[in-house]
PDB file of N, CA and C in Angstrom:
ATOM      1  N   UNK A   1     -12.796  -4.236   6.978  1.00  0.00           N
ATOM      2  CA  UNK A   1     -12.791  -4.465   5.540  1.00  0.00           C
ATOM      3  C   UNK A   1     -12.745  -5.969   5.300  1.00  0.00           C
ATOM      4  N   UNK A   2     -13.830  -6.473   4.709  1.00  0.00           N
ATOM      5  CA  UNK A   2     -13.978  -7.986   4.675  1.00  0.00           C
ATOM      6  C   UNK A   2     -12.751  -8.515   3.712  1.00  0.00           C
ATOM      7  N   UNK A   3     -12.532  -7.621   2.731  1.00  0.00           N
ATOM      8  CA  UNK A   3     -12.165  -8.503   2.044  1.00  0.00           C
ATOM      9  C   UNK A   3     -10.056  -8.902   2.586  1.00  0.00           C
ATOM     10  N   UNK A   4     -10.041  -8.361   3.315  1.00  0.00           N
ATOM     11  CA  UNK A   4      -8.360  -8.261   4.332  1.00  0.00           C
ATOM     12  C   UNK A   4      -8.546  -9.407   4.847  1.00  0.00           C
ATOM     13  N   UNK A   5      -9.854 -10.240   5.114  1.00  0.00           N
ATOM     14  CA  UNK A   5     -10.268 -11.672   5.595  1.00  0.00           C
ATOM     15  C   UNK A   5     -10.090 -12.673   4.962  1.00  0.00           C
ATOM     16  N   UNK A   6     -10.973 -12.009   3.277  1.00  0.00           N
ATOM     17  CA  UNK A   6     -10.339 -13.466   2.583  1.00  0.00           C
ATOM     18  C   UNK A   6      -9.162 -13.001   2.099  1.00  0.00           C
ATOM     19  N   UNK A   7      -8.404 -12.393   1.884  1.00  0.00           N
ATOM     20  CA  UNK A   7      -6.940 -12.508   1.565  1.00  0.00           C
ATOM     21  C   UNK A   7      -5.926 -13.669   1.746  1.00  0.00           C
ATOM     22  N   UNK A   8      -5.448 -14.753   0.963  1.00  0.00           N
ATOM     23  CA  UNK A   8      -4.545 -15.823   1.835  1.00  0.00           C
ATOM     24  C   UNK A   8      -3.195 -14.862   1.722  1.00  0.00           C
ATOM     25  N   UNK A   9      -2.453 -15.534   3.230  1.00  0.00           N
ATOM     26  CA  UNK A   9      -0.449 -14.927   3.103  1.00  0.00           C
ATOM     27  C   UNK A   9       0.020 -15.355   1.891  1.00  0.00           C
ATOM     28  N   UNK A  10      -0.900 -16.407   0.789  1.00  0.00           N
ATOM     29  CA  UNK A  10      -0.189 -16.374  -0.295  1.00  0.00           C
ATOM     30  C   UNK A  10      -0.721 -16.062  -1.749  1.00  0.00           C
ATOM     31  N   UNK A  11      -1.299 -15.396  -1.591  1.00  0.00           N
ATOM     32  CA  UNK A  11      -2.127 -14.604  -2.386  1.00  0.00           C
ATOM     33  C   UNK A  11      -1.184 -14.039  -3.516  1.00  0.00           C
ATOM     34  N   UNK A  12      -1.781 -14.368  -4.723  1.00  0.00           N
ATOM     35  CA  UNK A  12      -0.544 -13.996  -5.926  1.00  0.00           C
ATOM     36  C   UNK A  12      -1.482 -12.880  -7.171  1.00  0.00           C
ATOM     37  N   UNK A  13      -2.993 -12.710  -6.590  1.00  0.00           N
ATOM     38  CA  UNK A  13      -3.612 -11.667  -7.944  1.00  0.00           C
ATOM     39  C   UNK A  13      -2.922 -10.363  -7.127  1.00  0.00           C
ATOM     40  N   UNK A  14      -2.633  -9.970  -8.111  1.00  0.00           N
ATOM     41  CA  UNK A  14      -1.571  -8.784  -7.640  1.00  0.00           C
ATOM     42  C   UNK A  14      -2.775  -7.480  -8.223  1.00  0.00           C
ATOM     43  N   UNK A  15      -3.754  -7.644  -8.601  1.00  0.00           N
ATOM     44  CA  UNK A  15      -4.639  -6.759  -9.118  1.00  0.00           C
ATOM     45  C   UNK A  15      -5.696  -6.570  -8.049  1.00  0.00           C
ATOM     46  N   UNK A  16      -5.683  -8.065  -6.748  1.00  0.00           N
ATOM     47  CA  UNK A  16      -6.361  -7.888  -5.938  1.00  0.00           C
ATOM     48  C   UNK A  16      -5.810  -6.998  -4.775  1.00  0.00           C
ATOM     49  N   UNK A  17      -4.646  -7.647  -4.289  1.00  0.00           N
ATOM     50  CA  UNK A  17      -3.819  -6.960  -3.459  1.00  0.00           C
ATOM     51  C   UNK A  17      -3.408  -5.352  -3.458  1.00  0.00           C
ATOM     52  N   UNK A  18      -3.405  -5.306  -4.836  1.00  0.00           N
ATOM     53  CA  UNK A  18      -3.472  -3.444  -5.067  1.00  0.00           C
ATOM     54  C   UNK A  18      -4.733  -2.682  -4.925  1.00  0.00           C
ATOM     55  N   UNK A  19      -5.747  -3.388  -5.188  1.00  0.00           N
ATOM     56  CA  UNK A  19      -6.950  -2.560  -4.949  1.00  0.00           C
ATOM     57  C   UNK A  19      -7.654  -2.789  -3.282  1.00  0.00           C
ATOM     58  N   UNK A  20      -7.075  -3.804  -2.739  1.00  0.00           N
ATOM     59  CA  UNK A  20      -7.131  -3.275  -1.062  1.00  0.00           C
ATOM     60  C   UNK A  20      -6.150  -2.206  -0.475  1.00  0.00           C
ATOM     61  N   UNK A  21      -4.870  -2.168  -1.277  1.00  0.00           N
ATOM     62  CA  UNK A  21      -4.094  -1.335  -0.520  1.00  0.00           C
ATOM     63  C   UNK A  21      -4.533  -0.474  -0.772  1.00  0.00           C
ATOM     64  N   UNK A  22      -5.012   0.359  -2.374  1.00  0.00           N
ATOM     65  CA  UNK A  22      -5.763   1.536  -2.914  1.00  0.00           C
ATOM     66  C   UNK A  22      -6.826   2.317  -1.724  1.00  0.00           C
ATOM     67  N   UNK A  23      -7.701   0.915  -1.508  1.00  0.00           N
ATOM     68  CA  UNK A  23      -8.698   1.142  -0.359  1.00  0.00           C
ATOM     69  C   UNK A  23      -8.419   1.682   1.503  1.00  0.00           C
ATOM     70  N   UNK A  24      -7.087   0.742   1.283  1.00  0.00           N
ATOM     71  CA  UNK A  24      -6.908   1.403   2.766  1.00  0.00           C
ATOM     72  C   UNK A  24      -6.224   2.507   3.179  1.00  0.00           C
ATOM     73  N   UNK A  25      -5.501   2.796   1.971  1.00  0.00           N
ATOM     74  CA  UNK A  25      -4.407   4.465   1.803  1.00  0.00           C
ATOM     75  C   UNK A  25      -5.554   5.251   1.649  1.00  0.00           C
ATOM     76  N   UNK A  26      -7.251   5.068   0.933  1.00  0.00           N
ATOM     77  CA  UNK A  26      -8.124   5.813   1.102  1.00  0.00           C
ATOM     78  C   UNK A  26      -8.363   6.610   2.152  1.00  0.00           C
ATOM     79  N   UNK A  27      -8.559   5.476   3.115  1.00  0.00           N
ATOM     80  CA  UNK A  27      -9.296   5.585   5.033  1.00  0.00           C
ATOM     81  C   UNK A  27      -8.152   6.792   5.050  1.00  0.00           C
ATOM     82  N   UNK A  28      -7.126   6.286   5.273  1.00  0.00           N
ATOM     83  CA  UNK A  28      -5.949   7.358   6.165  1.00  0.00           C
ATOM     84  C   UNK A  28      -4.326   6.787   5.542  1.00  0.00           C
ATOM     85  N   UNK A  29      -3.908   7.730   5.850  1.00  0.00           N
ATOM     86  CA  UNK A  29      -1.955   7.413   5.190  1.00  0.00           C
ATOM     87  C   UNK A  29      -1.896   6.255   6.234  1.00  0.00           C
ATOM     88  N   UNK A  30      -1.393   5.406   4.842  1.00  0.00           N
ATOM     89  CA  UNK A  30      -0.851   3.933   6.047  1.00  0.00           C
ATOM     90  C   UNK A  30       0.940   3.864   5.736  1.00  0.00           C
ATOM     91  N   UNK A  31       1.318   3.710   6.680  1.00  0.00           N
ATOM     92  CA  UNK A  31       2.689   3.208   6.533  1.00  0.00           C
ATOM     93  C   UNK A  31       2.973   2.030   5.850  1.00  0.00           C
ATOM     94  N   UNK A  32       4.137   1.830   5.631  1.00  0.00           N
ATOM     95  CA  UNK A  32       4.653   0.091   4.483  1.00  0.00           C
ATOM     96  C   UNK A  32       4.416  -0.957   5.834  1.00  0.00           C
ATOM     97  N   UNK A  33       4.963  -0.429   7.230  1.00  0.00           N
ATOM     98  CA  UNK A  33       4.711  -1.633   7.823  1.00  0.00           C
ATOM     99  C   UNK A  33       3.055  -1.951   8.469  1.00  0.00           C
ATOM    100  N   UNK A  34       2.463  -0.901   8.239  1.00  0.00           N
ATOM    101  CA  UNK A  34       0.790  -1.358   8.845  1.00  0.00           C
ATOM    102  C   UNK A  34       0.585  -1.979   7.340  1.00  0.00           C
ATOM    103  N   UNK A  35       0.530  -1.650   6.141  1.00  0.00           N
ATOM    104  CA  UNK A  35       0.149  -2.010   5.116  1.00  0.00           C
ATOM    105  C   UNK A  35       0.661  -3.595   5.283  1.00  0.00           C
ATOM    106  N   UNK A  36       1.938  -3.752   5.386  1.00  0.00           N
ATOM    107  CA  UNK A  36       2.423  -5.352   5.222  1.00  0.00           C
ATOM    108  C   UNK A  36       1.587  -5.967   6.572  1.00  0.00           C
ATOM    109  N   UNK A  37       1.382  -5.722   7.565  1.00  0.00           N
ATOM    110  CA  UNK A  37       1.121  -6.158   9.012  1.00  0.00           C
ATOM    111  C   UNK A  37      -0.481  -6.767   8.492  1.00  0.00           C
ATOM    112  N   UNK A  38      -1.120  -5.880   7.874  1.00  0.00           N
ATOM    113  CA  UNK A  38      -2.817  -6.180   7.464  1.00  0.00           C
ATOM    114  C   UNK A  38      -2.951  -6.797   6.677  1.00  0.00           C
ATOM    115  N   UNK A  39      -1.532  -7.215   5.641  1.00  0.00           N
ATOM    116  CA  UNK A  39      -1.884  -8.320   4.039  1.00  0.00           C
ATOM    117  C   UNK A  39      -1.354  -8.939   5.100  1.00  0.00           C
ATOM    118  N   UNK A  40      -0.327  -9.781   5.866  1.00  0.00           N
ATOM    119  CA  UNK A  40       0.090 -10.917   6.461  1.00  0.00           C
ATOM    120  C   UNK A  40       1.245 -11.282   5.201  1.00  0.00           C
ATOM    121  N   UNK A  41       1.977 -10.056   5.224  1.00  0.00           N
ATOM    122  CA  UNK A  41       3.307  -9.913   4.007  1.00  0.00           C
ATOM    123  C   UNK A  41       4.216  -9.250   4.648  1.00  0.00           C
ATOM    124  N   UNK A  42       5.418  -9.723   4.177  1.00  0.00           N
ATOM    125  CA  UNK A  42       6.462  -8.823   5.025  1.00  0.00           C
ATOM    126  C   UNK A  42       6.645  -7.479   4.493  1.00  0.00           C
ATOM    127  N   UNK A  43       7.162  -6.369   5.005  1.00  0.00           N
ATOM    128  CA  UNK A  43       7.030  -5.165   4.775  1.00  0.00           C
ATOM    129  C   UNK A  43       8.194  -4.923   3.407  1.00  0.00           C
ATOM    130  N   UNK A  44       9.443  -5.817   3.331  1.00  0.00           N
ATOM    131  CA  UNK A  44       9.975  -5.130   1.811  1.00  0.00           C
ATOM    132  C   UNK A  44       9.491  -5.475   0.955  1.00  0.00           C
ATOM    133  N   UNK A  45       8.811  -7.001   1.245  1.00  0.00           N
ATOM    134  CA  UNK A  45       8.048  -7.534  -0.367  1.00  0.00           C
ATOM    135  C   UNK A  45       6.489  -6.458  -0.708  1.00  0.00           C
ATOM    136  N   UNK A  46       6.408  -6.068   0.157  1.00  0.00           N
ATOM    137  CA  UNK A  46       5.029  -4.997  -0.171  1.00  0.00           C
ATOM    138  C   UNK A  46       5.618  -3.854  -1.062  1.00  0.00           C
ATOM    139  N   UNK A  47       6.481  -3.160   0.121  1.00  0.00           N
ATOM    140  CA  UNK A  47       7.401  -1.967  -0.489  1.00  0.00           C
ATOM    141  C   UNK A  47       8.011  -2.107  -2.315  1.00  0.00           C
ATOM    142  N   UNK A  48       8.403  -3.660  -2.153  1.00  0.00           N
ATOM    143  CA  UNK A  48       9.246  -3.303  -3.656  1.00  0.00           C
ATOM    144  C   UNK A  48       8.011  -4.318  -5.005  1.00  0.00           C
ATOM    145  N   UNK A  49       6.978  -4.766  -4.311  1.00  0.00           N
ATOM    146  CA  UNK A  49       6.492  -5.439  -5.338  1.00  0.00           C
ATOM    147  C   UNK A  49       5.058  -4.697  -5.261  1.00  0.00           C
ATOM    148  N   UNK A  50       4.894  -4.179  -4.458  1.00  0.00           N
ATOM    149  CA  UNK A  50       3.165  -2.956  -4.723  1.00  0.00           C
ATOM    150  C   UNK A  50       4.048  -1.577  -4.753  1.00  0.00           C
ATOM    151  N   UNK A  51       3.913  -1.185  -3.445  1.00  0.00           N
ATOM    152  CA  UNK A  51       3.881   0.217  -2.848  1.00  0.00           C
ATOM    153  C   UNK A  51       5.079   1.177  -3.779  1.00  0.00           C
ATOM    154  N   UNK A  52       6.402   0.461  -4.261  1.00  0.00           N
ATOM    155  CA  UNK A  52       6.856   1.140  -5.096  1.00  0.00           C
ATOM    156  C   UNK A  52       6.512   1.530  -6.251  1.00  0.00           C
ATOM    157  N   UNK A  53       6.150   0.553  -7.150  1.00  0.00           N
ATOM    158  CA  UNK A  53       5.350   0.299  -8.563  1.00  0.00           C
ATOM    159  C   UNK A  53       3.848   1.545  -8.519  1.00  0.00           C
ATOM    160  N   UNK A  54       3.519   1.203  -7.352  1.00  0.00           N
ATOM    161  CA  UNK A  54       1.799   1.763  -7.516  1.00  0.00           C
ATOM    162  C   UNK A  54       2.692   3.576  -7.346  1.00  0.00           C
ATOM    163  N   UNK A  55       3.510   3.900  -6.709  1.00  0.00           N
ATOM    164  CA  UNK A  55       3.922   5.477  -6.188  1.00  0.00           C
ATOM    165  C   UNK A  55       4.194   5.712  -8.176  1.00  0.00           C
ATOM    166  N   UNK A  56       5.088   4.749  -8.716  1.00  0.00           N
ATOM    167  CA  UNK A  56       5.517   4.701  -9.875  1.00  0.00           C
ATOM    168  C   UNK A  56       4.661   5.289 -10.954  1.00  0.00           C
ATOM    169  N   UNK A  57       3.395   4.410 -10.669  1.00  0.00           N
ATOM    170  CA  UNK A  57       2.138   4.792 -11.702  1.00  0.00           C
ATOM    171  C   UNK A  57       1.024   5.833 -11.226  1.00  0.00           C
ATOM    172  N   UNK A  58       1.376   5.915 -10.195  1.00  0.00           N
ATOM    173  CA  UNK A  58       0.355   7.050  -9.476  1.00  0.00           C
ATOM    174  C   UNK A  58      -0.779   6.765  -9.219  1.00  0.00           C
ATOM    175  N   UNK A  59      -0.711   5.530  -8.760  1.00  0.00           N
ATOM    176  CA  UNK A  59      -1.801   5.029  -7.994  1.00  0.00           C
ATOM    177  C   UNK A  59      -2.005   5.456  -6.526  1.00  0.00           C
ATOM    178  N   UNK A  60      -0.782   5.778  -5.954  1.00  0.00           N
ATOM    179  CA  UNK A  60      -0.431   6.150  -4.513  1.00  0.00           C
ATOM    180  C   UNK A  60       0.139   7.548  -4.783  1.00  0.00           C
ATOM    181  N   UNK A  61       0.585   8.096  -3.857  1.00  0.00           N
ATOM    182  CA  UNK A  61       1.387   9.528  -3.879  1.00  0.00           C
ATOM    183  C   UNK A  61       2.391   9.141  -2.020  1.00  0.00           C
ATOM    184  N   UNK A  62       3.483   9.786  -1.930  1.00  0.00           N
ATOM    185  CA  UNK A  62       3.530   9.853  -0.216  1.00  0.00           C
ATOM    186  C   UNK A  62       3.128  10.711   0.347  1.00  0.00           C
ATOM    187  N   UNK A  63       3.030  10.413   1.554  1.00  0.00           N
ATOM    188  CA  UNK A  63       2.552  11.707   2.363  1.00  0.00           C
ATOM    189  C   UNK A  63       3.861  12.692   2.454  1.00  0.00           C
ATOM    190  N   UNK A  64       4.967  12.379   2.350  1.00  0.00           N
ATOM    191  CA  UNK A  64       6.261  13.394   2.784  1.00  0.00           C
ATOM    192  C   UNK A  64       6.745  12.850   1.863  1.00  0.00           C
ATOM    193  N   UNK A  65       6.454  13.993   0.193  1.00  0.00           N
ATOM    194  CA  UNK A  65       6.926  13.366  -1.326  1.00  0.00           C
ATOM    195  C   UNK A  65       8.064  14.342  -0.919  1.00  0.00           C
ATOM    196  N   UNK A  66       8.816  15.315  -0.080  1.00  0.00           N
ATOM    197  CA  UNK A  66      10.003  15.969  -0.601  1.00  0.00           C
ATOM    198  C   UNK A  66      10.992  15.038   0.147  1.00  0.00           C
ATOM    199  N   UNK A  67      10.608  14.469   1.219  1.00  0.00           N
ATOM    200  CA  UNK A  67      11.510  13.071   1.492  1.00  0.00           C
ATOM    201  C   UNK A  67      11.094  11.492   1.607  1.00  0.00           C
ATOM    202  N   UNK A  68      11.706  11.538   0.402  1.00  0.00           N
ATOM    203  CA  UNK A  68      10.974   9.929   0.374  1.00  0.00           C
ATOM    204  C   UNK A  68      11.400   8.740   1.459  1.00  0.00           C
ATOM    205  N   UNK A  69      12.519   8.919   1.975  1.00  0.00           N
ATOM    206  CA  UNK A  69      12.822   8.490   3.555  1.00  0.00           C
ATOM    207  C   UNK A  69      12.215   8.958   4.862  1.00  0.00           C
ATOM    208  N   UNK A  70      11.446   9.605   4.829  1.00  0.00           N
ATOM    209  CA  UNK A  70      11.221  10.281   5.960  1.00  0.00           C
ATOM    210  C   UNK A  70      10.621   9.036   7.272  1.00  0.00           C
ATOM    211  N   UNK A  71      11.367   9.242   8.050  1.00  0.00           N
ATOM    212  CA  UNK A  71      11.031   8.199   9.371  1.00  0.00           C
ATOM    213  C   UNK A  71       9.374   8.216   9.242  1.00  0.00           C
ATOM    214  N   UNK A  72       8.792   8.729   9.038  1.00  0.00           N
ATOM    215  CA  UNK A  72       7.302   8.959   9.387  1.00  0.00           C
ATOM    216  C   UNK A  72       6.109   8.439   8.068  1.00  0.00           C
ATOM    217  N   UNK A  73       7.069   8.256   7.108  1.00  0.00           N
ATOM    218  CA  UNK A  73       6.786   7.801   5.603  1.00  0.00           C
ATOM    219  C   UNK A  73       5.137   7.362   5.586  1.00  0.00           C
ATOM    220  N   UNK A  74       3.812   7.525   4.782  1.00  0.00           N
ATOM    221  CA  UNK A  74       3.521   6.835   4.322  1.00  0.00           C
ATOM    222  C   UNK A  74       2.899   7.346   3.101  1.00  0.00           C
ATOM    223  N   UNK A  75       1.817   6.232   3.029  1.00  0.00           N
ATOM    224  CA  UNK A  75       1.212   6.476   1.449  1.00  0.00           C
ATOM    225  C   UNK A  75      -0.474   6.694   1.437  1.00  0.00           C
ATOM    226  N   UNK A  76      -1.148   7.357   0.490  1.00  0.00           N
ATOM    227  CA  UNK A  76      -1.807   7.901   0.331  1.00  0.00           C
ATOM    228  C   UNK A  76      -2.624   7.650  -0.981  1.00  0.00           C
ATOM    229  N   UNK A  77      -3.471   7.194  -1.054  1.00  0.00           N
ATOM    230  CA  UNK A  77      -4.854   6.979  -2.679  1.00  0.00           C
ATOM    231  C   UNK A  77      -4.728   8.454  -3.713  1.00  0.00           C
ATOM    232  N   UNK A  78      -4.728   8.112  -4.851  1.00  0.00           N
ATOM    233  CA  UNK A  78      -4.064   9.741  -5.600  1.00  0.00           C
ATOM    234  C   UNK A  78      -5.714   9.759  -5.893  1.00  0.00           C
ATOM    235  N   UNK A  79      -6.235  11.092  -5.616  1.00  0.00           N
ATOM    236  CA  UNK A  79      -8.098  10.972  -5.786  1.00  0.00           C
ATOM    237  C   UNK A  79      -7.870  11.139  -7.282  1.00  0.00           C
ATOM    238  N   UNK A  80      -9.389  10.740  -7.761  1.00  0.00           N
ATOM    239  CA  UNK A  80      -9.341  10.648  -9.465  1.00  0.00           C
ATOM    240  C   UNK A  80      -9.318  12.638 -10.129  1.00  0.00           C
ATOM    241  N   UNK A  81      -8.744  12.506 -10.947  1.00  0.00           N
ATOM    242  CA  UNK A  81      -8.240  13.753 -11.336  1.00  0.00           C
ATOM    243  C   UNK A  81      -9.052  14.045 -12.624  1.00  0.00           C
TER     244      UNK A  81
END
């Protein structure tokens, strides 16, 4: 995915950064730490400044919504409804 290339570690459009993560929860359930590992972000600032917000608005869904802890956790693109 080219655009995970131009991404800088300090990248602040937060409209950009959500619509790659959108894209890569597409491919397959990514976890918070592959998701942070591929922006070049640490994994709580993803968790509490995307990945929570986007589950929030339903941009995402989890894969294991009856435990939202689940060791195995990730997230998932909500298809258009």
């Amino acid at each position: 995915m080219n655009e995970i290339k131009d991404i800088s570690p300090k990248e602040h459009d937060a409209d950009k950064v959500k619509s790659i993560i959108k894209k890569l929860c597409a491919v397959k359930p990514m976890k918070s730490a592959e998701v942070a590992e591929l922006l070049g972000k640490r994994e709580d600032y993803i968790k509490r400044k995307f990945l929570g917000p986007m589950i929030g608005s339903k941009e995402l869904k989890y894969l294991h919504p009856e435990m939202v802890n689940h060791p195995e956790q990730a997230y998932l693109t909500r298809k258009k409804e």
